[in-house]
N, C-alpha and C. Protein backbone atom coordinates (compact mmCIF):
# COMPACT_ATOMS: atom_id res chain seq x y z
N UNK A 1 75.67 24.25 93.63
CA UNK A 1 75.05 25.14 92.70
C UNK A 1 76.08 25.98 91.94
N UNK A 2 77.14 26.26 92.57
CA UNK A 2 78.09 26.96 92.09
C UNK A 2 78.70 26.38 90.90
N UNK A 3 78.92 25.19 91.08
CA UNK A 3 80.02 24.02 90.47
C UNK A 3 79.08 24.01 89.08
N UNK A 4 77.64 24.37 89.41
CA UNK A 4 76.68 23.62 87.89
C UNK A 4 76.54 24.97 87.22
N UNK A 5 76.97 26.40 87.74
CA UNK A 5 76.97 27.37 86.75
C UNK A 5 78.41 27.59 86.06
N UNK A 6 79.44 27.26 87.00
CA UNK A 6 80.89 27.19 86.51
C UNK A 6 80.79 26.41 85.35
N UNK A 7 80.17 25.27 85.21
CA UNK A 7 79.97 23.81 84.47
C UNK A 7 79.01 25.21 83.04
N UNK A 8 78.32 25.44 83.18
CA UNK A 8 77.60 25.95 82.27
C UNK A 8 78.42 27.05 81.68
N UNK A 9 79.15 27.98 82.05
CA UNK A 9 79.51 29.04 81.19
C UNK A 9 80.81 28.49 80.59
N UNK A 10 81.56 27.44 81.10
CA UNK A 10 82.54 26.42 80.71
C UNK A 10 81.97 26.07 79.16
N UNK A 11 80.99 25.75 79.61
CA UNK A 11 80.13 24.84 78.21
C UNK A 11 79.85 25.77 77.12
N UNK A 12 79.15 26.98 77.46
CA UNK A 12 78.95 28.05 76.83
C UNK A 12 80.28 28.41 76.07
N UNK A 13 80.89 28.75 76.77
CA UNK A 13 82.83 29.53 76.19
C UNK A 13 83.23 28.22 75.16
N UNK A 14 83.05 27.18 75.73
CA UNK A 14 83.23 26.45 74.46
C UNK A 14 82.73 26.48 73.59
N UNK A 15 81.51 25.53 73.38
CA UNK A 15 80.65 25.98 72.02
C UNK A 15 80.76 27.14 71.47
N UNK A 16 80.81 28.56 71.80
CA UNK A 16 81.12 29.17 71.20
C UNK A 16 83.04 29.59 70.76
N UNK A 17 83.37 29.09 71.09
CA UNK A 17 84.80 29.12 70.46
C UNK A 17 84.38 27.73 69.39
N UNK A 18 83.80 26.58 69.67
CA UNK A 18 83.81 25.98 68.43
C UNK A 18 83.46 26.81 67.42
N UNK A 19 82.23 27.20 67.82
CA UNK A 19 81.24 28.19 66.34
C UNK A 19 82.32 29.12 65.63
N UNK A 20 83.17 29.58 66.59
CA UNK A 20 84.11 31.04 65.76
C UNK A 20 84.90 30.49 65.04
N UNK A 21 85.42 29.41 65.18
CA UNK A 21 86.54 28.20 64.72
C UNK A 21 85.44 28.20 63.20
N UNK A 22 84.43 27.61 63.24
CA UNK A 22 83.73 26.93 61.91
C UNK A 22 83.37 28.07 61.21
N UNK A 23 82.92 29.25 61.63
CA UNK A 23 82.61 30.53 60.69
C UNK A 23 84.08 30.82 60.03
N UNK A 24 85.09 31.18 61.27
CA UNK A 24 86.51 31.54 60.55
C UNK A 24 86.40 30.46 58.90
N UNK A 25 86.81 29.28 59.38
CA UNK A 25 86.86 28.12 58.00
C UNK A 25 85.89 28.13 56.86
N UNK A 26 84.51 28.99 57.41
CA UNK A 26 83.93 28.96 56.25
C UNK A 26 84.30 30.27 55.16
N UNK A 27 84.34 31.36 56.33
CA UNK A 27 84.32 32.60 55.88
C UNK A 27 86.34 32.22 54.76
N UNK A 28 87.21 31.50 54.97
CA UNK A 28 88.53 31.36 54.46
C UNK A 28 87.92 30.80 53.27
N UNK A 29 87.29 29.71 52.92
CA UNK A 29 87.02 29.14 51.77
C UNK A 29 85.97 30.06 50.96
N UNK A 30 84.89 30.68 51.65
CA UNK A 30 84.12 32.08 50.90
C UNK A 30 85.29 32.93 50.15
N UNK A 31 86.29 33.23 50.86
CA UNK A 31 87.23 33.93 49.85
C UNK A 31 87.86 33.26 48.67
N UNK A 32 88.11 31.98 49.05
CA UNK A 32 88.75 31.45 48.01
C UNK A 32 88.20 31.24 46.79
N UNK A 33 86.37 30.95 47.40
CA UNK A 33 85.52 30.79 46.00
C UNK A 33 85.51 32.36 45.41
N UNK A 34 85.61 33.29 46.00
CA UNK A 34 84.83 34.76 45.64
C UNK A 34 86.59 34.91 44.44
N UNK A 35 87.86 34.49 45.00
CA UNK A 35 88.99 35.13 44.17
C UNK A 35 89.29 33.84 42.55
N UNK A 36 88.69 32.78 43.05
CA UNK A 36 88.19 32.08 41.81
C UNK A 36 86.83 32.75 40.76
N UNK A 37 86.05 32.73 41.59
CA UNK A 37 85.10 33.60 40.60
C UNK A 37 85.73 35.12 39.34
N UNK A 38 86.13 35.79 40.43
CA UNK A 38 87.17 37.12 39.77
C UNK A 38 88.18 36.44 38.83
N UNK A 39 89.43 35.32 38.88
CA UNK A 39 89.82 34.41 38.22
C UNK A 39 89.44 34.31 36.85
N UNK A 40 88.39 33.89 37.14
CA UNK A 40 87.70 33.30 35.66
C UNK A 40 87.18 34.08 34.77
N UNK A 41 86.01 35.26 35.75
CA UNK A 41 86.09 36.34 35.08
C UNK A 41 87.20 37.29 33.87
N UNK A 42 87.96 37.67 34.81
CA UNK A 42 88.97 38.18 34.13
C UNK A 42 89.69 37.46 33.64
N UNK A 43 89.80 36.28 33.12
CA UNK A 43 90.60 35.29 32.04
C UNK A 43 89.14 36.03 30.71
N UNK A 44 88.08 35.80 31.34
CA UNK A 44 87.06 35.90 30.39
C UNK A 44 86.93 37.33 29.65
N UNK A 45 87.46 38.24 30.37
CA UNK A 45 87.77 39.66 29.95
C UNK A 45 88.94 40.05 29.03
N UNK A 46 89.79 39.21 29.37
CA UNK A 46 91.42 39.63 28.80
C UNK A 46 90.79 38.92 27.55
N UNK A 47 90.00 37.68 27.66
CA UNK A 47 90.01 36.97 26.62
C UNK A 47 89.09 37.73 25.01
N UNK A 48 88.31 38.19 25.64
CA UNK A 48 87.73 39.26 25.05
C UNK A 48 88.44 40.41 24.21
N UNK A 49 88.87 40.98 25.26
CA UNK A 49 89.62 42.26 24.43
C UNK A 49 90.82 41.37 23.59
N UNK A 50 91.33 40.66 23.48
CA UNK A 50 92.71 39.53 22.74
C UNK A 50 91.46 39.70 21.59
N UNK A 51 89.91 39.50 21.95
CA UNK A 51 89.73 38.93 20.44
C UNK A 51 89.07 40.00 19.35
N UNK A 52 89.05 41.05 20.27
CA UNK A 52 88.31 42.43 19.61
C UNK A 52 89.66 43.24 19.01
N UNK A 53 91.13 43.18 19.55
CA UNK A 53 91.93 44.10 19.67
C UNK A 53 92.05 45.28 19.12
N UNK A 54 90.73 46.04 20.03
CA UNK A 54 90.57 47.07 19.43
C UNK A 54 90.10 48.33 20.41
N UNK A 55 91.54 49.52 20.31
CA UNK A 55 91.17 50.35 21.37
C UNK A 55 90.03 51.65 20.61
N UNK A 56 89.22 52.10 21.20
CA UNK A 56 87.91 53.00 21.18
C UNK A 56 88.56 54.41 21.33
N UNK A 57 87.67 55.40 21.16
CA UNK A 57 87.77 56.98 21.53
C UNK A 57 87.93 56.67 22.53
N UNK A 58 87.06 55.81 23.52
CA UNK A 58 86.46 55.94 25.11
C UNK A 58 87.54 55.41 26.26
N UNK A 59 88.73 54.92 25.62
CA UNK A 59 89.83 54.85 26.32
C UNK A 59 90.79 55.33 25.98
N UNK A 60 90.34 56.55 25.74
CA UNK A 60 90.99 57.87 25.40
C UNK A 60 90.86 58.95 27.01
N UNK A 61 91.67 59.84 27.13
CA UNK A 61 91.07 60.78 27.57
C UNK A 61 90.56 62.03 26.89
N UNK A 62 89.44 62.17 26.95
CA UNK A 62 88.57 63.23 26.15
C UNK A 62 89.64 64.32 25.80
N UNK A 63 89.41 64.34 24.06
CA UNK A 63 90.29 65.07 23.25
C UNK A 63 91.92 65.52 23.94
N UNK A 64 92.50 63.94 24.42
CA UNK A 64 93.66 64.35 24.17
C UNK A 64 94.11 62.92 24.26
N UNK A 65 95.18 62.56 23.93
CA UNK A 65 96.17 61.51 23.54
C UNK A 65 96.55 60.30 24.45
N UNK A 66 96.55 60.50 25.80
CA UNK A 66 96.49 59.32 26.95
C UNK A 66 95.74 58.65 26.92
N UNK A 67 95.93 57.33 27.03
CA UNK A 67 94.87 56.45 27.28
C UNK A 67 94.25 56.92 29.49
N UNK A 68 92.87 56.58 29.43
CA UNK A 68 92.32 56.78 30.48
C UNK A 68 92.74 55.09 31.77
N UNK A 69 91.66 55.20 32.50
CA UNK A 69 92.55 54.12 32.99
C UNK A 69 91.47 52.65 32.53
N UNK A 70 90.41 52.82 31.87
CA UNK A 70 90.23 51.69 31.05
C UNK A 70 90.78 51.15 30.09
N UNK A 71 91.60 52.40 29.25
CA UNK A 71 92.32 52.27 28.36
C UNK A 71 93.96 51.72 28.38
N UNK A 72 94.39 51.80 29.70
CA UNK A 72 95.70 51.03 30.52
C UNK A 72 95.24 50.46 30.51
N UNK A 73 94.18 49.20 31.30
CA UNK A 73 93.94 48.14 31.42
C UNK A 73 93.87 47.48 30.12
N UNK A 74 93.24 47.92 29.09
CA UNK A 74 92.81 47.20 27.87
C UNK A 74 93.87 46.74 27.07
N UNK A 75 95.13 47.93 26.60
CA UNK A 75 96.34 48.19 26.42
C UNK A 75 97.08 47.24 27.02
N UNK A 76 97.14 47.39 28.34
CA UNK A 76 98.07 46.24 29.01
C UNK A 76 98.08 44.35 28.53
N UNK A 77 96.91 44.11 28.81
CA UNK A 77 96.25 42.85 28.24
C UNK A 77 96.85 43.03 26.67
N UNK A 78 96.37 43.98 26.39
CA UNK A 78 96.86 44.07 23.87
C UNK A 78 98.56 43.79 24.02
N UNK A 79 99.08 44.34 24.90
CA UNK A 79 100.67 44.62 24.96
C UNK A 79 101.33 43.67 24.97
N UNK A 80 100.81 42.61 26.38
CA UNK A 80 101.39 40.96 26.67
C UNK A 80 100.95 40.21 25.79
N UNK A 81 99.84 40.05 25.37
CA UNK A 81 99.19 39.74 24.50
C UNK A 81 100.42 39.78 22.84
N UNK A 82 100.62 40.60 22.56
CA UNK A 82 101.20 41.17 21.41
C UNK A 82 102.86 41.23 21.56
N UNK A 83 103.12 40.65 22.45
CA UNK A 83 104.19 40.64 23.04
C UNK A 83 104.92 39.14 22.37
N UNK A 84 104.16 38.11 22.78
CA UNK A 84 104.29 36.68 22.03
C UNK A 84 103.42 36.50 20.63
N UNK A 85 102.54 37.48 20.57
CA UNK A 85 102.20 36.91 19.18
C UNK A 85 101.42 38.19 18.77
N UNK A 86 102.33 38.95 17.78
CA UNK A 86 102.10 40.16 16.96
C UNK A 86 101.21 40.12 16.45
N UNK A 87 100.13 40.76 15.99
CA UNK A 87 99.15 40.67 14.79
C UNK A 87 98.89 42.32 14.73
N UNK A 88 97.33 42.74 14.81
CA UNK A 88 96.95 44.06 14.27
C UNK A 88 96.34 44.31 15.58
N UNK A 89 96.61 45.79 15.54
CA UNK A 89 96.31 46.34 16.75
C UNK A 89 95.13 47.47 16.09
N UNK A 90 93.81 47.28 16.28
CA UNK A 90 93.11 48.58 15.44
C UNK A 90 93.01 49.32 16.75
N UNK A 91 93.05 50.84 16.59
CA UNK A 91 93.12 52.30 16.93
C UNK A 91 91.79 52.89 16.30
N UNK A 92 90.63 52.93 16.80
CA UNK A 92 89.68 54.05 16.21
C UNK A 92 89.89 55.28 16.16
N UNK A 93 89.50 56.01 14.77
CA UNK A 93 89.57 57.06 15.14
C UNK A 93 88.67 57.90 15.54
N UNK A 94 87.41 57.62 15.03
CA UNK A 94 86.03 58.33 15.45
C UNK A 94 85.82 59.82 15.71
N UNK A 95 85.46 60.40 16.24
CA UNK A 95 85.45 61.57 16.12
C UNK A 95 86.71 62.73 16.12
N UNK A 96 88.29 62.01 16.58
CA UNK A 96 89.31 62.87 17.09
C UNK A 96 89.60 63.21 15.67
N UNK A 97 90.12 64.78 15.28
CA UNK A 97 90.90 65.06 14.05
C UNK A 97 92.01 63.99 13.87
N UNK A 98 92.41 64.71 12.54
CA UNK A 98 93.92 63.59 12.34
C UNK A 98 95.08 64.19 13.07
N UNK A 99 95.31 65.05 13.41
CA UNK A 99 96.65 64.91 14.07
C UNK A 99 96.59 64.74 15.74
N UNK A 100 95.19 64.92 16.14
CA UNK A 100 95.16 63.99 17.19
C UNK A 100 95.12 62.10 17.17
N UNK A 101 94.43 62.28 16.06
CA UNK A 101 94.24 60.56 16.01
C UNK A 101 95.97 60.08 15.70
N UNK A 102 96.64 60.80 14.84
CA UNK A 102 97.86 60.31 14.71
C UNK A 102 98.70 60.59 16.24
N UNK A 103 98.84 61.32 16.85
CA UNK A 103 99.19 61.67 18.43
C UNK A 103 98.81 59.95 19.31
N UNK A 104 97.75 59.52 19.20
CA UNK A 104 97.17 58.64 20.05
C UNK A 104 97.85 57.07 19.28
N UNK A 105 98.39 57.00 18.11
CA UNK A 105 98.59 56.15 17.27
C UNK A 105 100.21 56.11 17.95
N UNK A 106 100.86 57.41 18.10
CA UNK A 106 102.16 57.44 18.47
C UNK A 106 102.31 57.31 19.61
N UNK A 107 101.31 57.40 20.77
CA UNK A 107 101.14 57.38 22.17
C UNK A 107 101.20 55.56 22.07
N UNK A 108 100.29 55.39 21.56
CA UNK A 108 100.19 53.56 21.15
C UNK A 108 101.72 52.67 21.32
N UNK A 109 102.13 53.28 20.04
CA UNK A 109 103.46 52.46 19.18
C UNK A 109 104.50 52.80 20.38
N UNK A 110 104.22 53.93 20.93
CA UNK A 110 105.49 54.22 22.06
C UNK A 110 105.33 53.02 23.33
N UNK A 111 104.14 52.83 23.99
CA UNK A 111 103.80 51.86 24.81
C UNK A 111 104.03 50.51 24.43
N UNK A 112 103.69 50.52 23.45
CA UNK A 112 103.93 48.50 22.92
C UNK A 112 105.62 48.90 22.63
N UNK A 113 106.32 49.45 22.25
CA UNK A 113 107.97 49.41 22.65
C UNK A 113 108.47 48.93 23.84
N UNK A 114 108.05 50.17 24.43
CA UNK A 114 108.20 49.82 26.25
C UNK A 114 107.84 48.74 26.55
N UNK A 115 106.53 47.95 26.22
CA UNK A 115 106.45 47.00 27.21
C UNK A 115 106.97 46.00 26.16
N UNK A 116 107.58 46.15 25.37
CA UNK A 116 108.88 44.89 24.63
C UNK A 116 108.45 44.45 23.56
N UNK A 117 107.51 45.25 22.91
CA UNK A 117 106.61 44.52 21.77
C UNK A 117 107.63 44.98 20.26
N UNK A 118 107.61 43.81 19.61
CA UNK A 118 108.60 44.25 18.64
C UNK A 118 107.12 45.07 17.28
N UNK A 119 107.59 45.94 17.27
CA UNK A 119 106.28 46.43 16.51
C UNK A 119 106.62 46.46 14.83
N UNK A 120 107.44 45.90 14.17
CA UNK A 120 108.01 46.18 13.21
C UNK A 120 107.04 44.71 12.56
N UNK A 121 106.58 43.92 13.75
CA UNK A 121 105.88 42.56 13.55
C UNK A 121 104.37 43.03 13.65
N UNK A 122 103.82 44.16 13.83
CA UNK A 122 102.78 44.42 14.12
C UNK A 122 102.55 45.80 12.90
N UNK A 123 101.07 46.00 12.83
CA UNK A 123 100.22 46.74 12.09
C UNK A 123 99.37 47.70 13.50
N UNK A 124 98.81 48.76 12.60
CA UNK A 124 97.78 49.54 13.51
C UNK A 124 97.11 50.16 12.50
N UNK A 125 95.84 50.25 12.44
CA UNK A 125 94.92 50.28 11.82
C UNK A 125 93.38 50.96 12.45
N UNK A 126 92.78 51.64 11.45
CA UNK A 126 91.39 52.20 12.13
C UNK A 126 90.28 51.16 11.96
N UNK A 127 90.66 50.22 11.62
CA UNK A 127 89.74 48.79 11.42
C UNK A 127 88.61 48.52 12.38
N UNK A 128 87.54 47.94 11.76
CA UNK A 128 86.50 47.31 12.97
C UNK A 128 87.19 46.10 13.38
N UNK A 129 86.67 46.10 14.96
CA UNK A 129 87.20 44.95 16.07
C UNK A 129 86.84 43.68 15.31
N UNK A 130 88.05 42.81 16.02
CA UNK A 130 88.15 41.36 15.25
C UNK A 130 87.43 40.41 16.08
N UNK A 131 87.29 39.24 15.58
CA UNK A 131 86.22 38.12 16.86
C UNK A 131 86.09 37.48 15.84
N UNK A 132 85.35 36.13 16.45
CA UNK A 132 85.01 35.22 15.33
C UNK A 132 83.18 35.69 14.72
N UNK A 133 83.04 36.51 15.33
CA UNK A 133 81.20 36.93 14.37
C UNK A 133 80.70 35.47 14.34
N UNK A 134 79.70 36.30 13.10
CA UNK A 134 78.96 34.89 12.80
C UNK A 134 79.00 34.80 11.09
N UNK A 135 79.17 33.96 10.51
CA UNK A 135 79.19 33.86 9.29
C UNK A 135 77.59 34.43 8.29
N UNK A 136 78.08 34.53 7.43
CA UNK A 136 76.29 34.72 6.79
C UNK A 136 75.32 33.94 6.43
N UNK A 137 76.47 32.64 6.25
CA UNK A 137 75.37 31.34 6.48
C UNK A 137 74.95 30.91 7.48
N UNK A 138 74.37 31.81 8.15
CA UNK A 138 74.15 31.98 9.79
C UNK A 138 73.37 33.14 10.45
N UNK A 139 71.96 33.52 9.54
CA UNK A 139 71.50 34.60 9.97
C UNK A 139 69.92 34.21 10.46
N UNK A 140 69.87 35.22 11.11
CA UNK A 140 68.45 35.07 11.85
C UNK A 140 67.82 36.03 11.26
N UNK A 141 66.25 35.29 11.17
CA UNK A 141 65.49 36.30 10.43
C UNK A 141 63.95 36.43 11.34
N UNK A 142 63.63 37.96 11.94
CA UNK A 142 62.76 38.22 12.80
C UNK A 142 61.20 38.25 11.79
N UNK A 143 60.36 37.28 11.71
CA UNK A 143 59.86 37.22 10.90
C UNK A 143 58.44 38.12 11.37
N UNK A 144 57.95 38.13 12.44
CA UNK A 144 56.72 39.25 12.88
C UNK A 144 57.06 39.27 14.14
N UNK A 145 56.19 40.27 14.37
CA UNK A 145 55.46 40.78 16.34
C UNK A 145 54.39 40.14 15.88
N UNK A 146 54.07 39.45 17.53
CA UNK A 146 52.72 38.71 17.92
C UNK A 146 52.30 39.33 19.18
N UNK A 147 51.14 39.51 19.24
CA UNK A 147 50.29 39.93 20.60
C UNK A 147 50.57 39.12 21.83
N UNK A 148 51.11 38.74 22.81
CA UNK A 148 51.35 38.10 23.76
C UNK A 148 49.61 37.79 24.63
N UNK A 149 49.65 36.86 25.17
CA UNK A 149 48.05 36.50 24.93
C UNK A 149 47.93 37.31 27.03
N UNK A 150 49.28 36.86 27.43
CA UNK A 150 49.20 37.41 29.13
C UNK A 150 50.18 38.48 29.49
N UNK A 151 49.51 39.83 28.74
CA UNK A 151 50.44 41.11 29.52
C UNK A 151 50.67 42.15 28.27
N UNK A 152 51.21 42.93 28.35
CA UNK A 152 51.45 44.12 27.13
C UNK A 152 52.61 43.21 26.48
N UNK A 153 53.35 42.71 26.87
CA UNK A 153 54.66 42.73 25.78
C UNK A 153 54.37 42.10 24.33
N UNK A 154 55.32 41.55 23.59
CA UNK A 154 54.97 41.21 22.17
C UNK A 154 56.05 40.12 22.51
N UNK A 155 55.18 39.03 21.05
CA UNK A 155 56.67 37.91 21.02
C UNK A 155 56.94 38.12 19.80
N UNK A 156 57.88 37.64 19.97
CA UNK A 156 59.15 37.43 18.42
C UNK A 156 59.58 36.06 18.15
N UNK A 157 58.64 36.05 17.16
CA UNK A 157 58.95 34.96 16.26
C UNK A 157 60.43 35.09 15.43
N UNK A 158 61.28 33.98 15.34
CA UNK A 158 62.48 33.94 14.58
C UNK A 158 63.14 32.85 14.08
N UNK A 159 63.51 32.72 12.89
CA UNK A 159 63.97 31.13 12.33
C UNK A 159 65.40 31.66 12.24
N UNK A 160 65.99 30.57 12.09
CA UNK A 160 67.45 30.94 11.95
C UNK A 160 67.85 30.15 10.81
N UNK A 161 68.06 30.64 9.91
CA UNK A 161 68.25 29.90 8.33
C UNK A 161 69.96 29.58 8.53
N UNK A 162 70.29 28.29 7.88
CA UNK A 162 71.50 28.14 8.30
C UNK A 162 71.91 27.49 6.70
């Protein structure tokens, strides 16, 4: 009787060291998918701001000249970015006076130095953000509200004239 409970917690201690073995391996590849996901993401982010290049009030710090720390991040990406291939960097000015907005313009031009940007190849500008939009031979036109026949909401009818 002894020999068949020895035999059993034997069996037990195993199987469960298999199980910890197969969670460990799953839980290693869960990370790998979770730091691919973030990966792609943020290719998809940098890729973004590359196509807007355009820093806001809001990565500002409120009425004064530092960028905040959205505004490092955004900056950083514009910098490497602008680093191999110069173009226009727009600076809003939006609500800051001008000799703050010029302060934040010089806070700018000082950072893209530092991080090696030849700026003599570059512009800065209060311009709206760049992207590919949509052309105008390319507009949608919301033609009515309709009563939705199941629930309060409304539909929207829309053609897209091309």
């Amino acid at each position: 009787m002894r020999l068949f409970y020895m035999a059993v917690i034997c069996l037990t201690c195993a199987v469960l060291c298999g199980c910890e073995e197969s969670m460990t391996d799953r839980g290693e590849s869960r990370n790998l998918d979770v730091e691919l996901v973030k990966t792609i993401n943020n290719i998809g982010v940098e890729n973004a701001i590359i196509a807007q290049h355009t820093l806001y009030p809001y990565h500002f710090i409120t009425d004064g000249e530092e960028l905040n720390d959205l505004g490092q991040r955004d900056f950083s990406v514009l910098a490497r970015h602008f680093k191999e291939h110069p173009g226009v960097l727009n600076v809003r000015q939006g609500q800051a006076g001008p000799e703050l907005y010029e302060a934040r313009v010089a806070q700018i031009l000082g950072g893209l130095k530092q991080a090696g940007v030849e700026t003599d190849r570059m512009s800065i500008s209060d311009a709206m953000p760049g992207g590919s939009g949509m052309s105008s031979e390319q507009v949608i036109t919301i033609l009515e509200e309709e009563p939705t026949s199941a629930g309060s909401g409304q539909a929207m009818r829309a053609t897209i004239t091309r």
